[in-house]
Protein backbone atom coordinates (compact mmCIF):
# COMPACT_ATOMS: atom_id res chain seq x y z
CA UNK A 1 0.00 0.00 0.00
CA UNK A 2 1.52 3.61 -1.26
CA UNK A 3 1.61 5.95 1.70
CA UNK A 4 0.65 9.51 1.24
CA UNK A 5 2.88 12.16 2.99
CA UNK A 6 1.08 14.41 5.21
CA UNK A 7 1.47 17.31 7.76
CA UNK A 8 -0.89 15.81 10.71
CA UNK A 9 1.63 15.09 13.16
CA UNK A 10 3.02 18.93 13.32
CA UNK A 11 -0.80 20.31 13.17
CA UNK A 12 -1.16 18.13 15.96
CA UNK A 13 1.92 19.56 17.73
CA UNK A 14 1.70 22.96 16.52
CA UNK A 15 -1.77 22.97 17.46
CA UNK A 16 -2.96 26.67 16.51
CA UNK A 17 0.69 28.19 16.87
CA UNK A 18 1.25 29.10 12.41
CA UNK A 19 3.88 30.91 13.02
CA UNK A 20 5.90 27.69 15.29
CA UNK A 21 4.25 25.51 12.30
CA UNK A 22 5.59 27.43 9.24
CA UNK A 23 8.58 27.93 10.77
CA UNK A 24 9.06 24.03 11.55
CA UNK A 25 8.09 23.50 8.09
CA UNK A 26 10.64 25.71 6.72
CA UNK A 27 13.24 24.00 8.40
CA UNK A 28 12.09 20.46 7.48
CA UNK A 29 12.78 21.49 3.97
CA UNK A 30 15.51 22.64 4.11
CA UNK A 31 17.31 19.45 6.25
CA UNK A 32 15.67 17.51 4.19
CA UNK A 33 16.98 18.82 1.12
CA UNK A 34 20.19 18.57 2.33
CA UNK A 35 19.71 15.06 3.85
CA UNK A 36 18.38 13.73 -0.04
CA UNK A 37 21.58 15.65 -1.58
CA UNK A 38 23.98 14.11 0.43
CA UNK A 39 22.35 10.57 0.25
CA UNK A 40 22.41 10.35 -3.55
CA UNK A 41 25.76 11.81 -3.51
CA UNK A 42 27.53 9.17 -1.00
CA UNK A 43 25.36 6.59 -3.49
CA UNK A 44 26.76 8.24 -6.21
CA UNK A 45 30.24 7.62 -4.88
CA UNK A 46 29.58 4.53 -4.03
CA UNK A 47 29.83 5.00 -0.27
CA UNK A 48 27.40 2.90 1.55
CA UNK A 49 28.27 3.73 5.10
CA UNK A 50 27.98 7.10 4.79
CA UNK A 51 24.81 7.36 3.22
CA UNK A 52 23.36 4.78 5.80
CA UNK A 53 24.39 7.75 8.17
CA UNK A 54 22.69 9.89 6.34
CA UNK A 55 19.21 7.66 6.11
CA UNK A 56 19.78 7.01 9.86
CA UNK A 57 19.59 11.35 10.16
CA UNK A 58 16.24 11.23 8.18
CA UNK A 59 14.60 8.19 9.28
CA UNK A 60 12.73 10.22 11.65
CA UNK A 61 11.52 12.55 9.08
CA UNK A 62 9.76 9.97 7.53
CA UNK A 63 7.57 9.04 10.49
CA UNK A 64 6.87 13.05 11.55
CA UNK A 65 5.28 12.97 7.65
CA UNK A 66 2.91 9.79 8.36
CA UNK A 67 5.15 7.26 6.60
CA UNK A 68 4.92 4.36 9.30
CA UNK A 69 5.34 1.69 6.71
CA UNK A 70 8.18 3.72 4.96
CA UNK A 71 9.62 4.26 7.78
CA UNK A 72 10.24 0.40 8.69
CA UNK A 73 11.14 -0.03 5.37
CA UNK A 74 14.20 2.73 5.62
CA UNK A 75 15.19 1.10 8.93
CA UNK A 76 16.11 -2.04 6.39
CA UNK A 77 17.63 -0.11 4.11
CA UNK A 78 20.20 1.40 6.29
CA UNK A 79 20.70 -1.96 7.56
CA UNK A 80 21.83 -3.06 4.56
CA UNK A 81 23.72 -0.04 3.17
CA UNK A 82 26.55 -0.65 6.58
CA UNK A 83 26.93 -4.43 5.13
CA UNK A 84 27.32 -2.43 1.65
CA UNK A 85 24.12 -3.93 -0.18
CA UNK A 86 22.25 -0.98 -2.29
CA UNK A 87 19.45 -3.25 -3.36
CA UNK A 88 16.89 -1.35 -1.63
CA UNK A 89 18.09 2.39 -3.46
CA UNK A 90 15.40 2.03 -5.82
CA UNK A 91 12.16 2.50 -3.95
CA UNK A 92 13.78 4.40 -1.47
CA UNK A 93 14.81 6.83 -3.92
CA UNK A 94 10.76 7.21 -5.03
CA UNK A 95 10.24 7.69 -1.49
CA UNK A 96 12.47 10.45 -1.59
CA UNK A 97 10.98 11.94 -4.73
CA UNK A 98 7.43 11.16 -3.27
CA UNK A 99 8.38 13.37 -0.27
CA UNK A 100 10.14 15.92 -1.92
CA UNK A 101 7.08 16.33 -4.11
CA UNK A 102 5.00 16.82 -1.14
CA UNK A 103 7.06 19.56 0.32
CA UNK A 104 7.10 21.69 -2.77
CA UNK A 105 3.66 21.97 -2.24
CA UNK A 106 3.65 23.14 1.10
């Protein structure tokens, strides 16, 4: 099942504080941006360990945007990027593009 990306957990948090929520939101872009760039470039490299760091950094990101299943399924993946197996870079790379997606919206 394809899980949608959605901003429920910080309207819970943020309650009716906008200015705490589009702050929060502005910030979530922009680490996770960074955390995306520097994924695909340690893949790029060919540098497993350091981009399981890097998924290990955003995990959390992915359950703060509703993506319970996804985020299971990146707990694997890092798993197996510090033995060095990149089998799993496909999807995970749609989930990045699925999230990234869903942020330029917001």
């Amino acid at each position: 099942m394809k899980e949608d990306p959605n901003l429920s957990y910080l309207e819970e948090i943020a309650g009716d504080d906008t200015d705490f929520e589009q702050r929060f939101v502005k910030l979530f872009k922009e680490e996770f941006l960074w955390e995306a760039g520097m994924y695909l470039r340690h893949i790029k490299r060919k540098e497993p360990r350091a981009a399981a760091e890097i998924v290990a950094k955003a995990k959390y990101k992915f359950s703060m945007l509703g993506l319970e299943n996804s985020f299971d399924f990146v707990n694997t993946h890092e798993e197996n990027l510090q033995i060095g197996d990149f089998s799993m870079h496909a999807d995970f790379h749609k989930i990045l593009k699925r999230i990234s997606e869903f942020l330029k919206g917001i």
